[in-house]
Protein backbone atom coordinates (compact mmCIF):
# COMPACT_ATOMS: atom_id res chain seq x y z
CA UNK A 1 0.00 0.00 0.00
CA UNK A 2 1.74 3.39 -0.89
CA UNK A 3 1.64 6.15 1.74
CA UNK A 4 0.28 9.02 0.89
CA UNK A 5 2.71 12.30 1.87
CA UNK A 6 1.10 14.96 3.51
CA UNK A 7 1.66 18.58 1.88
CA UNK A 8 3.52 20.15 5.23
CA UNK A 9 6.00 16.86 4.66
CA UNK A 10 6.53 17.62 1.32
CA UNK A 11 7.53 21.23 1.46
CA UNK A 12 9.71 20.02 4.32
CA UNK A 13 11.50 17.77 1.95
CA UNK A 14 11.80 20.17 -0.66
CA UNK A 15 13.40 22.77 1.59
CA UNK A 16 15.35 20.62 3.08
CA UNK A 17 17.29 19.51 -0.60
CA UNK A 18 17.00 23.20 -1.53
CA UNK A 19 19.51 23.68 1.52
CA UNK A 20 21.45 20.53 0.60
CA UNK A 21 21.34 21.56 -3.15
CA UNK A 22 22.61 25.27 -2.24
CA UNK A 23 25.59 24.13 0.26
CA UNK A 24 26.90 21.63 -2.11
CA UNK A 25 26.62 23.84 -4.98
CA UNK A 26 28.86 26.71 -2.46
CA UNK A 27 31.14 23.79 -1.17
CA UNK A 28 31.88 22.77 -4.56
CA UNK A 29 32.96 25.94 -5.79
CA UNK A 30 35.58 26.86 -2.34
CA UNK A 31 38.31 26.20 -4.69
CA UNK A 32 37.18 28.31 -7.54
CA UNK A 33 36.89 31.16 -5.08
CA UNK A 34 40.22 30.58 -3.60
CA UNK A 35 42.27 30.73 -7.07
CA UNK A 36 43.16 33.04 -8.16
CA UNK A 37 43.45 33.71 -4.63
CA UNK A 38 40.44 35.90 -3.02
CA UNK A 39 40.55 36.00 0.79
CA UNK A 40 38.20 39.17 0.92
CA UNK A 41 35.81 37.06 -0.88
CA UNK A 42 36.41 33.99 1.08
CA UNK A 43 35.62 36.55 4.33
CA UNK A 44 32.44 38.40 2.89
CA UNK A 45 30.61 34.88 2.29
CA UNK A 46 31.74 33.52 5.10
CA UNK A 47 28.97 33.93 7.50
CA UNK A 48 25.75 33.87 4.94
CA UNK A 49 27.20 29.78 4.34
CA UNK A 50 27.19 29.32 7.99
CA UNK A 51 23.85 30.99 8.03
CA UNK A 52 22.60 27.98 5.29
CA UNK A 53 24.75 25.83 7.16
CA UNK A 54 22.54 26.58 10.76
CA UNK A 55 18.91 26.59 8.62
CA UNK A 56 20.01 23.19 7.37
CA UNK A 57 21.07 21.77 11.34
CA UNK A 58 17.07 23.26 12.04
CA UNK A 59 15.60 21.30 9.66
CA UNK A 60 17.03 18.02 10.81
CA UNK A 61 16.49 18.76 14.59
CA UNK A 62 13.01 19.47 13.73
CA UNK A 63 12.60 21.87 16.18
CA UNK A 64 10.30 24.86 16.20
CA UNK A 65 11.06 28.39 17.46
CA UNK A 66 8.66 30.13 19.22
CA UNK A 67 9.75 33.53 19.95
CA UNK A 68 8.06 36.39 23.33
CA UNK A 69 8.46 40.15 22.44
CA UNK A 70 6.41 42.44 24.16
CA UNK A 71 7.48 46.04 26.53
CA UNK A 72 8.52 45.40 30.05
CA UNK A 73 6.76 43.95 32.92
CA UNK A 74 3.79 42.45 30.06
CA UNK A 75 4.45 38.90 31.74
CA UNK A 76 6.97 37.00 28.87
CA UNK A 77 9.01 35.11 31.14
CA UNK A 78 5.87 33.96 32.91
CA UNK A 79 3.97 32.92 29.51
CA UNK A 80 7.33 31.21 28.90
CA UNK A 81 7.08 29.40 32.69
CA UNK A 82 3.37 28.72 32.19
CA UNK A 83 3.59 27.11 28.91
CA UNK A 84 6.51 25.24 30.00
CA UNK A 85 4.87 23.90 33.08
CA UNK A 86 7.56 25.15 35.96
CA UNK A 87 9.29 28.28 36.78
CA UNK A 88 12.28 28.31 34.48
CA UNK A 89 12.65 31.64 33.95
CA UNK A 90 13.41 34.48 36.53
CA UNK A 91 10.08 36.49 37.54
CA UNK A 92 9.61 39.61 39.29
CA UNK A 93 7.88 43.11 40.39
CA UNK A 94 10.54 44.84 38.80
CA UNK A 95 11.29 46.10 35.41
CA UNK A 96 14.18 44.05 33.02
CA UNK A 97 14.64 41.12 34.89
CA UNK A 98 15.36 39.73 31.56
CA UNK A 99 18.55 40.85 30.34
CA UNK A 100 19.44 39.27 27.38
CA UNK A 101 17.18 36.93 25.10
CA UNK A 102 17.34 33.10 26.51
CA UNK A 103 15.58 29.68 25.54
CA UNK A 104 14.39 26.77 27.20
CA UNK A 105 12.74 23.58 25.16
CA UNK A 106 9.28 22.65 25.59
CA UNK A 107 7.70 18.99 24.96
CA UNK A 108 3.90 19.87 24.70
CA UNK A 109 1.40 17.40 25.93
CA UNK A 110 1.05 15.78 22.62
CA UNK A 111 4.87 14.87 22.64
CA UNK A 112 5.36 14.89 18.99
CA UNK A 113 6.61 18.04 18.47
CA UNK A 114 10.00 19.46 20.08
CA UNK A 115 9.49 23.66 20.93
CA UNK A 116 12.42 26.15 21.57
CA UNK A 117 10.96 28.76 23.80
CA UNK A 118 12.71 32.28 23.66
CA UNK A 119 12.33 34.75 25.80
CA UNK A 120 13.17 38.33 25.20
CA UNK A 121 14.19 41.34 26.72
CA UNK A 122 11.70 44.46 26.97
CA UNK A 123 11.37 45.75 23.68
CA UNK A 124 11.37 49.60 25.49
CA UNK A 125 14.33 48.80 28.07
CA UNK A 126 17.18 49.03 25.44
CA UNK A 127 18.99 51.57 23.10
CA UNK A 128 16.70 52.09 19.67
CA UNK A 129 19.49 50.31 17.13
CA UNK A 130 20.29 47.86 19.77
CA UNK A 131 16.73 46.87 20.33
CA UNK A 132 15.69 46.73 16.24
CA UNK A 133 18.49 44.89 15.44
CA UNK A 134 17.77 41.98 18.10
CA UNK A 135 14.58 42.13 17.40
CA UNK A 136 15.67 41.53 13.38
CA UNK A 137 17.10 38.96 14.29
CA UNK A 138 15.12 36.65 16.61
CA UNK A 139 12.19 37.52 14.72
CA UNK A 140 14.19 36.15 11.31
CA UNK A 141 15.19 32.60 13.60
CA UNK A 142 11.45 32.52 14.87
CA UNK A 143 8.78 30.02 13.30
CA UNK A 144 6.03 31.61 15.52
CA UNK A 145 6.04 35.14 17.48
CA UNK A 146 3.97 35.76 20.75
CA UNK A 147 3.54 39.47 21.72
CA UNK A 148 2.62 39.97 25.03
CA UNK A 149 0.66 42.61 26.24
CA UNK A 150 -1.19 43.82 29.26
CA UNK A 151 -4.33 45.74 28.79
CA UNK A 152 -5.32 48.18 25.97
CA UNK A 153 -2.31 48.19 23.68
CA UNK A 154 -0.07 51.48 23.44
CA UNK A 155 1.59 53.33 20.53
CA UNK A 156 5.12 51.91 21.02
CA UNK A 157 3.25 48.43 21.03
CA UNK A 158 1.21 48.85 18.10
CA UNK A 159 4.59 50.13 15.87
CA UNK A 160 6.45 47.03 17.48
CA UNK A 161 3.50 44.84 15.97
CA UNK A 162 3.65 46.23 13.23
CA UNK A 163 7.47 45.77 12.78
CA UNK A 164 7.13 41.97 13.60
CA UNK A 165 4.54 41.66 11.43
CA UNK A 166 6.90 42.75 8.56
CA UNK A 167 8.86 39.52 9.58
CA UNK A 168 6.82 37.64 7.64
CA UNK A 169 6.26 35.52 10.68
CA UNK A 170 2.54 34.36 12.45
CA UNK A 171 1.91 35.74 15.31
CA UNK A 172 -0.47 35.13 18.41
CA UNK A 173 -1.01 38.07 20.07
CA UNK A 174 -1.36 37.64 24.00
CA UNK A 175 -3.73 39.39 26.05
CA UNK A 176 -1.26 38.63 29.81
CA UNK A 177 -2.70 39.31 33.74
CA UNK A 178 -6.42 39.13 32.50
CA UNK A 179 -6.72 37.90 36.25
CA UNK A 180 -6.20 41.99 37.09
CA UNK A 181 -9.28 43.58 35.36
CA UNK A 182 -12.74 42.77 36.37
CA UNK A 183 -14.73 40.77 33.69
CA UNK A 184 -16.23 43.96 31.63
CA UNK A 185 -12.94 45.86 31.46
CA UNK A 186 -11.44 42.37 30.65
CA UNK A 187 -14.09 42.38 27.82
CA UNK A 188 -14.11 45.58 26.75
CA UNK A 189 -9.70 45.98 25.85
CA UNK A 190 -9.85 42.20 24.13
CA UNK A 191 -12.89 43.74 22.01
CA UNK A 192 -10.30 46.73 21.37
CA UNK A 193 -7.61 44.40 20.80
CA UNK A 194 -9.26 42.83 17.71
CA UNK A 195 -10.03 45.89 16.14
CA UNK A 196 -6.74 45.78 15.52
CA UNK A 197 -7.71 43.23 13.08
CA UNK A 198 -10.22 45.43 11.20
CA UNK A 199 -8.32 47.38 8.45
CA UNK A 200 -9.60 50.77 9.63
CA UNK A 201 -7.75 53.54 7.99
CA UNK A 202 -5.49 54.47 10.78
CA UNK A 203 -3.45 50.90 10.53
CA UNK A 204 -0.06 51.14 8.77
CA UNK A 205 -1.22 47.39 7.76
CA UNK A 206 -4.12 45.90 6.03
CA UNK A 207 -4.61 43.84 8.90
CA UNK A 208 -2.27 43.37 11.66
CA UNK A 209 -4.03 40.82 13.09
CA UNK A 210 -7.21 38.63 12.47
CA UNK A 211 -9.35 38.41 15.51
CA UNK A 212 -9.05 34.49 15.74
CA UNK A 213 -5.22 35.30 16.00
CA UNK A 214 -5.84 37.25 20.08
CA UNK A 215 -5.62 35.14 23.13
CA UNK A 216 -6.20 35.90 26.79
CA UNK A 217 -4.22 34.50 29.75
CA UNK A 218 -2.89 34.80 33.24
CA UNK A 219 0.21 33.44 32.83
CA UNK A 220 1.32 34.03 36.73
CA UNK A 221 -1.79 35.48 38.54
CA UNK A 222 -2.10 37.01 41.52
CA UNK A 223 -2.47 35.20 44.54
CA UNK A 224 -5.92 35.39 46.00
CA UNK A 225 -6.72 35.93 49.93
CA UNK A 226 -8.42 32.65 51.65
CA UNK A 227 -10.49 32.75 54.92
CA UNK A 228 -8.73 29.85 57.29
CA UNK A 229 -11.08 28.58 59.94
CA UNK A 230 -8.78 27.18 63.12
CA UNK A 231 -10.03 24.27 65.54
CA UNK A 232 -9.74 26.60 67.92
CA UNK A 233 -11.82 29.20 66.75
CA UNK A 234 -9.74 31.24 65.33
CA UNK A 235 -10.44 33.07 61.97
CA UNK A 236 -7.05 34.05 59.95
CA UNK A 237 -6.77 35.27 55.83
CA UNK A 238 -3.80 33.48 53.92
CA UNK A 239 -2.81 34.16 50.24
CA UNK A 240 -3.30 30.86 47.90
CA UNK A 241 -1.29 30.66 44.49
CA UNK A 242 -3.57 30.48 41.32
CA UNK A 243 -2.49 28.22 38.68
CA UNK A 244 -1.60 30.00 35.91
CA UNK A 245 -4.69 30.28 32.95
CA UNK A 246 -2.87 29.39 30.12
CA UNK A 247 -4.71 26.06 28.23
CA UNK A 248 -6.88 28.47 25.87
CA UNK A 249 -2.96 29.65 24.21
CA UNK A 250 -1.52 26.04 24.95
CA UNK A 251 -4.32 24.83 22.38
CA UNK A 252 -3.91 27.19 19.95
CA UNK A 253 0.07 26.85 19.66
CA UNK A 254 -0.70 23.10 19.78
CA UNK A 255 -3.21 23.29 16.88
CA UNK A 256 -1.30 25.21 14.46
CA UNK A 257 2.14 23.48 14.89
CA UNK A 258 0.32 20.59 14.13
CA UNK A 259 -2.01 21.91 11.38
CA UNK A 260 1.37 24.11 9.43
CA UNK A 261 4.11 23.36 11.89
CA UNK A 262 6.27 21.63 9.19
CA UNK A 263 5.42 24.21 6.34
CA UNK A 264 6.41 26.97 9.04
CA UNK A 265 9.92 25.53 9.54
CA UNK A 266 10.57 24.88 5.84
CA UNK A 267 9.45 28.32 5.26
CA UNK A 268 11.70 29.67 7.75
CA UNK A 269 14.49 28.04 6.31
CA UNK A 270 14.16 28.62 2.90
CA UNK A 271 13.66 32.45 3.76
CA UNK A 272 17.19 32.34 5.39
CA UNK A 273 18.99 30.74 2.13
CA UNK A 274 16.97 32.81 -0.10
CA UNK A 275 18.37 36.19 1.80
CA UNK A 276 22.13 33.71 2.48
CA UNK A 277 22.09 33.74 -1.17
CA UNK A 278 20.97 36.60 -1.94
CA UNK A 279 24.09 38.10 0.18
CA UNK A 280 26.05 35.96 -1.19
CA UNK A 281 25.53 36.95 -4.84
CA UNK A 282 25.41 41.01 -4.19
CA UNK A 283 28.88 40.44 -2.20
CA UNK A 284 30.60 38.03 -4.73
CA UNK A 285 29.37 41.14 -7.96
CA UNK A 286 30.31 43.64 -5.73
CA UNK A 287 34.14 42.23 -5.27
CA UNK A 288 34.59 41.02 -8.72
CA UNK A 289 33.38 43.86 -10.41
CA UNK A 290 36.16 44.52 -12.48
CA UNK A 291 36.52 41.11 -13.45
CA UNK A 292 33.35 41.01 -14.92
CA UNK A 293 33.46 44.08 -16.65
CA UNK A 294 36.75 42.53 -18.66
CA UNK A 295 35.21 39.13 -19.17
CA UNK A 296 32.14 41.47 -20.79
CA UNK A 297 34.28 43.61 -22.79
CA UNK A 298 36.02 40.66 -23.93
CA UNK A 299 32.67 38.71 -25.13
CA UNK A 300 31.25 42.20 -26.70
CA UNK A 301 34.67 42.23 -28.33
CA UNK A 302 35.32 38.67 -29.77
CA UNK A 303 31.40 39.07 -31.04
CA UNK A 304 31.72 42.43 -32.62
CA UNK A 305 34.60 40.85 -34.78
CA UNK A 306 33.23 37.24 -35.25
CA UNK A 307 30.19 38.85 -36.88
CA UNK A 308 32.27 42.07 -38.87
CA UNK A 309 34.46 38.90 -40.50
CA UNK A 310 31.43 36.44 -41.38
CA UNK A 311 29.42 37.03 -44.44
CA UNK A 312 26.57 35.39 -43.61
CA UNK A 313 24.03 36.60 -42.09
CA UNK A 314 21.67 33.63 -40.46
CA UNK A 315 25.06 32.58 -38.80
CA UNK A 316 25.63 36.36 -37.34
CA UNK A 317 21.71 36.01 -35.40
CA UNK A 318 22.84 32.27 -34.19
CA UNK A 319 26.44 32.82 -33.15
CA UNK A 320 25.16 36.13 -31.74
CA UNK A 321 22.75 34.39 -29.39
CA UNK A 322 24.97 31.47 -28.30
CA UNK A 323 28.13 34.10 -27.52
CA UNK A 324 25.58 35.90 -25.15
CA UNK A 325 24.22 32.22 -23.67
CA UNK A 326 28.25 31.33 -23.49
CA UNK A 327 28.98 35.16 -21.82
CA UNK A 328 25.93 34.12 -19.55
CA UNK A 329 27.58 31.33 -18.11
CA UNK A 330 30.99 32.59 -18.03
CA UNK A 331 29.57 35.10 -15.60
CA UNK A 332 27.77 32.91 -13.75
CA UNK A 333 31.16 30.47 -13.27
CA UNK A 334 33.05 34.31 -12.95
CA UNK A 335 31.16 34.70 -9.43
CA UNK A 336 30.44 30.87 -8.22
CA UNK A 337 27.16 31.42 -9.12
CA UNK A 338 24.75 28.13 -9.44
CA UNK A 339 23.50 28.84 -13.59
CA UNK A 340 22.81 25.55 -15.86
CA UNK A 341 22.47 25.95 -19.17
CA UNK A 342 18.61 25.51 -19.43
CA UNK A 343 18.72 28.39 -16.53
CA UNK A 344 20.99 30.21 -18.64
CA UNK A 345 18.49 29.82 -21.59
CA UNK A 346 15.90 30.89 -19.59
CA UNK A 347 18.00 33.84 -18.10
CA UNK A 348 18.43 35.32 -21.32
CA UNK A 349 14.69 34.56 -22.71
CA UNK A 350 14.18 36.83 -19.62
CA UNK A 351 16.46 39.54 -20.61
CA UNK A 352 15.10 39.39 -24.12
CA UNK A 353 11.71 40.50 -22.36
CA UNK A 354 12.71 42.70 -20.26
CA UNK A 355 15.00 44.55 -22.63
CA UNK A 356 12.97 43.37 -25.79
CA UNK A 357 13.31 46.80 -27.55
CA UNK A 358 17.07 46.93 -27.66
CA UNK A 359 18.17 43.22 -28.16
CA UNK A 360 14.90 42.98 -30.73
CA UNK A 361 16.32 46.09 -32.61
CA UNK A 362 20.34 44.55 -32.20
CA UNK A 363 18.57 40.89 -33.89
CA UNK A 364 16.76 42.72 -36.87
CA UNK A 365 19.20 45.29 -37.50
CA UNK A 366 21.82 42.08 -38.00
CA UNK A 367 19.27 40.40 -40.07
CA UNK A 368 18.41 43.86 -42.18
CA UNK A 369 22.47 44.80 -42.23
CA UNK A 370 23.44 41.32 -42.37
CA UNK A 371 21.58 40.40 -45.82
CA UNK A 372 23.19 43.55 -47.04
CA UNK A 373 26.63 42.77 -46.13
CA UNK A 374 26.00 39.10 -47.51
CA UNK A 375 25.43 41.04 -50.49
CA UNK A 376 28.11 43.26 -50.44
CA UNK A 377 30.27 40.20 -50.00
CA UNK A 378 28.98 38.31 -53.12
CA UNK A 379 29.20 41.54 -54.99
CA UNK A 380 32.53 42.21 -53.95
CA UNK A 381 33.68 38.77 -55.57
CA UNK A 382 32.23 39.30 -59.07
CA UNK A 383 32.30 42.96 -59.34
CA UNK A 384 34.26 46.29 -58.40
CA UNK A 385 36.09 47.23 -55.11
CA UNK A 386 33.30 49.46 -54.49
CA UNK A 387 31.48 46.95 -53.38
CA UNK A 388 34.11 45.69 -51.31
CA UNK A 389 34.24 49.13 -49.91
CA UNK A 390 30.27 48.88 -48.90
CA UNK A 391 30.90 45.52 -47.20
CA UNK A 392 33.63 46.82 -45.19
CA UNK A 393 31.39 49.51 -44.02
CA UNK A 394 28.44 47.49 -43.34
CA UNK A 395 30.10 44.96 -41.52
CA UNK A 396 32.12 47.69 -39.35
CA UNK A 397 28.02 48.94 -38.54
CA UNK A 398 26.88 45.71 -37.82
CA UNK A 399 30.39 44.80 -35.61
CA UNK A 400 29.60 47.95 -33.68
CA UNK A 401 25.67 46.70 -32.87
CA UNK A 402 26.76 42.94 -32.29
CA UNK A 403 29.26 44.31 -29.87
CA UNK A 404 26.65 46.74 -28.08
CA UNK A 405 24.16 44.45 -27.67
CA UNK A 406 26.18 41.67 -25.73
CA UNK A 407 27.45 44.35 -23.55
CA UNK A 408 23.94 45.05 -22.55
CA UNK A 409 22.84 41.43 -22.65
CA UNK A 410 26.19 41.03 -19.93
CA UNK A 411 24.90 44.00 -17.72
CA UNK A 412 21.41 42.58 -17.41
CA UNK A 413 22.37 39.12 -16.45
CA UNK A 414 24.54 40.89 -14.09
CA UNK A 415 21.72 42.27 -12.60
CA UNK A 416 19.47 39.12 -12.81
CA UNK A 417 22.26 36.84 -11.31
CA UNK A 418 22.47 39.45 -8.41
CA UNK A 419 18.48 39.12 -7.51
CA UNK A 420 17.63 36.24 -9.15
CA UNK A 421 19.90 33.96 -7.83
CA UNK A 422 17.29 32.39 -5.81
CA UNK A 423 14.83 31.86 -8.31
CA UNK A 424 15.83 28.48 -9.78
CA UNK A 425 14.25 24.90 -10.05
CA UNK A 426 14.86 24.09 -6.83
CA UNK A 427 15.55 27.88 -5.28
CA UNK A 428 14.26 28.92 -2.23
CA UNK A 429 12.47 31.74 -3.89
CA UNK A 430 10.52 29.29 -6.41
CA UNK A 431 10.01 26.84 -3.30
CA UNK A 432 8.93 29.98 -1.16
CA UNK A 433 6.67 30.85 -4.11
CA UNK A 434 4.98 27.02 -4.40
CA UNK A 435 4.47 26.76 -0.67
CA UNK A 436 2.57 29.54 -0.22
CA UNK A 437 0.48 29.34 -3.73
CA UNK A 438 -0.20 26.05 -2.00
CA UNK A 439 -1.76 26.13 1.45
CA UNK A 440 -5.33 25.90 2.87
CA UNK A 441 -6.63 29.60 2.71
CA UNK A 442 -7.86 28.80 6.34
CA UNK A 443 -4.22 28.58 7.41
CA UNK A 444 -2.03 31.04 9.09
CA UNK A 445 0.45 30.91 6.43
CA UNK A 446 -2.01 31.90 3.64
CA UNK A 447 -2.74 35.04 5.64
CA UNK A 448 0.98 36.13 5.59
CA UNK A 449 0.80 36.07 1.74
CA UNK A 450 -0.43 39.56 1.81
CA UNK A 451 2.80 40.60 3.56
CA UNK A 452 5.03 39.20 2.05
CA UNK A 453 6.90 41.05 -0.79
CA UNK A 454 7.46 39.53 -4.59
CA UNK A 455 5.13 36.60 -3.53
């Protein structure tokens, strides 16, 4: 009987050789960046292959990250110790008792799924650019983000939300210390919360959150005074601990790791090798610039005169489009870059659209000029040196178009290798692309779509 493979195992696979695919492919090619010798080059790329190197180790540990941000004293370490089931994380009355951004692991009830937990410092406790850029980056590790909150939601909050929600990333927004409003207050701020979800005109976003998306909870609540009745008659008032209400968010975690929890990793991952790679290529362009403007010069060059010296003029349109294919390619090997020669084909079909007007003109001008310098040429043999003299002059016109055009044709794949490095067969752009042309519109993931730039 054949086993059927559900979709969220499927785009886990295909990340997962995407990753494989893209490290071998770098791996491969250490020795072509180290001759001729290029230890600037070596040093720029070294930490985006480490960074495809880590989103690879993720994907076999199978281990989701579920990331707290919120403003001080909102309750994260407590969400953290409620959903965990014990106090692992350091609590308190006062402001920033969490420091620095730290992680425990959580086994859920179901025990099929492995959680990393991390907690985070108060988003309004630390310098502006130290704060956005850890932020940046524990929202770009995260699979899912919980922001914490504690009662009507402030300005600094809702631009944070908004920020995170430019991650790309789901998140559960988390309506902490319910336990400290009486039921209509509690009522009335989660009724303001999903507002938030509305798409009035005052949102910097469509829709920063949908309503089904808002959770409350009392993560650590406080404890509550008990009349004690003694045998002896005596009538004292003790404080009993609550446990913490947390199930409601517990169930909704639970429900969509399980639902998308494999299509949110192999998202994740493929979003850090598409923006690896994407470093990768701007970096390697950037330092072998002048390399690749010789190598283009040289291609414009050896065209210009291949087609000024041949007479005929079908062969000038078909060695004119295999030079640019072969000056493709040459780039592409020039800067390490992965480029077949079916994606080269398809590169340069690409240019040809995009730039249609000027390589369109450069093909019929060499058909128009070429017939006429075929007929110089023929002319030439049985006639008079002027029409030797016209051939000359037609094929010097034709040289100089030939030439321009692969020039162009070089700086466009330039360009195209630079941002569309990630766009191949098995790219993490085309596989970013797939994923999310693929899921359940009911899903989380199919909500981010609208977020999400060039997909």
């Amino acid at each position: 009987m054949t086993q059927t493979i559900s979709p969220q195992e499927t785009h886990y696979n295909q990340a997962k050789a995407c990753l494989q695919q893209a490290l071998s492919w770098y791996a491969s090619f250490r020795r072509h960046w180290n001759y001729p010798p290029n230890i600037e080059l070596q040093a720029a790329v070294k930490n985006d292959l480490q960074s495809l190197k880590a989103a690879l180790e993720k994907l076999d540990q199978k281990v989701i990250r579920l990331a707290t941000f919120g403003l001080v004293s909102r309750g994260k370490s407590a969400v953290v110790n409620a959903l965990v089931g014990q106090k692992v994380l350091e609590t308190g009355p006062l402001n920033g008792v969490t420091q620095w951004p730290r992680s425990v692991r959580w086994t859920p009830p179901s025990g099929k799924i492995q959680v990393e937990l991390i907690d985070t410092p108060g988003l309004d406790e630390i310098d502006g650019q130290v704060r956005a850029t850890m932020a940046r980056d524990i929202a770009r590790q995260a699979d899912l983000i919980l922001f914490i909150v504690a009662g009507d939601i402030t300005r600094t909050e809702y631009q944070a939300l908004c920020e995170l929600r430019k991650s790309g990333k789901p998140i559960i927004l988390v309506f902490n210390k319910i336990d400290l409003y009486p039921e209509t207050d509690r009522q009335e701020i989660f009724r303001q919360l999903q507002k938030l979800g509305t798409g009035t005109p005052q949102n910097t976003l469509q829709e920063v959150l949908s309503t089904d998306e808002i959770v409350m909870v009392a993560a650590e609540p406080q404890p509550i005074p008990v009349r004690v009745e003694w045998p002896d008659g005596r009538i004292t008032q003790e404080w009993e601990n609550v446990p913490p209400q947390i199930d409601e968010l517990q169930e909704k975690i639970l429900n969509l790791l399980n639902d998308e929890g494999r299509s949110l990793i192999a998202l994740n991952a493929l979003f850090q090798a598409k923006e690896a790679e994407e470093n990768i290529a701007r970096k390697t362009l950037e330092l072998r610039a002048e390399e690749a403007e010789t190598l283009i010069w040289q291609y414009a060059k050896y065209k210009a005169i291949a087609v000024g010296l041949n007479p005929i003029a079908f062969l000038d349109v078909v060695g004119g489009v295999v030079s640019d294919l072969a000056l493709i390619r040459a780039l592409a090997r020039l800067y390490g870059l992965p480029m077949t020669s079916h994606e080269a084909g398809q590169l340069w079909r690409t240019i040809l659209i995009s730039s249609g007007t000027l390589i369109l003109g450069e093909i019929v001008s060499n058909i128009l000029v070429g017939f006429g310098k075929s007929a110089a040429a023929i002319s030439s043999i049985f006639e008079s040196p002027a029409a030797l003299t016209l051939y000359t002059t037609t094929a010097a016109a034709q040289a100089a178009i030939a030439g321009y055009g692969t020039y162009s044709v070089g700086k466009a794949a330039q360009a195209y290798l630079e941002n569309g490095c990630s766009w191949g067969s098995m790219g993490p752009s085309t596989l970013i692309q797939q994923i999310l042309s693929q899921v359940d519109s009911a899903t989380v993931i199919h909500r981010l779509r609208q977020e999400l730039p060039n997909f």
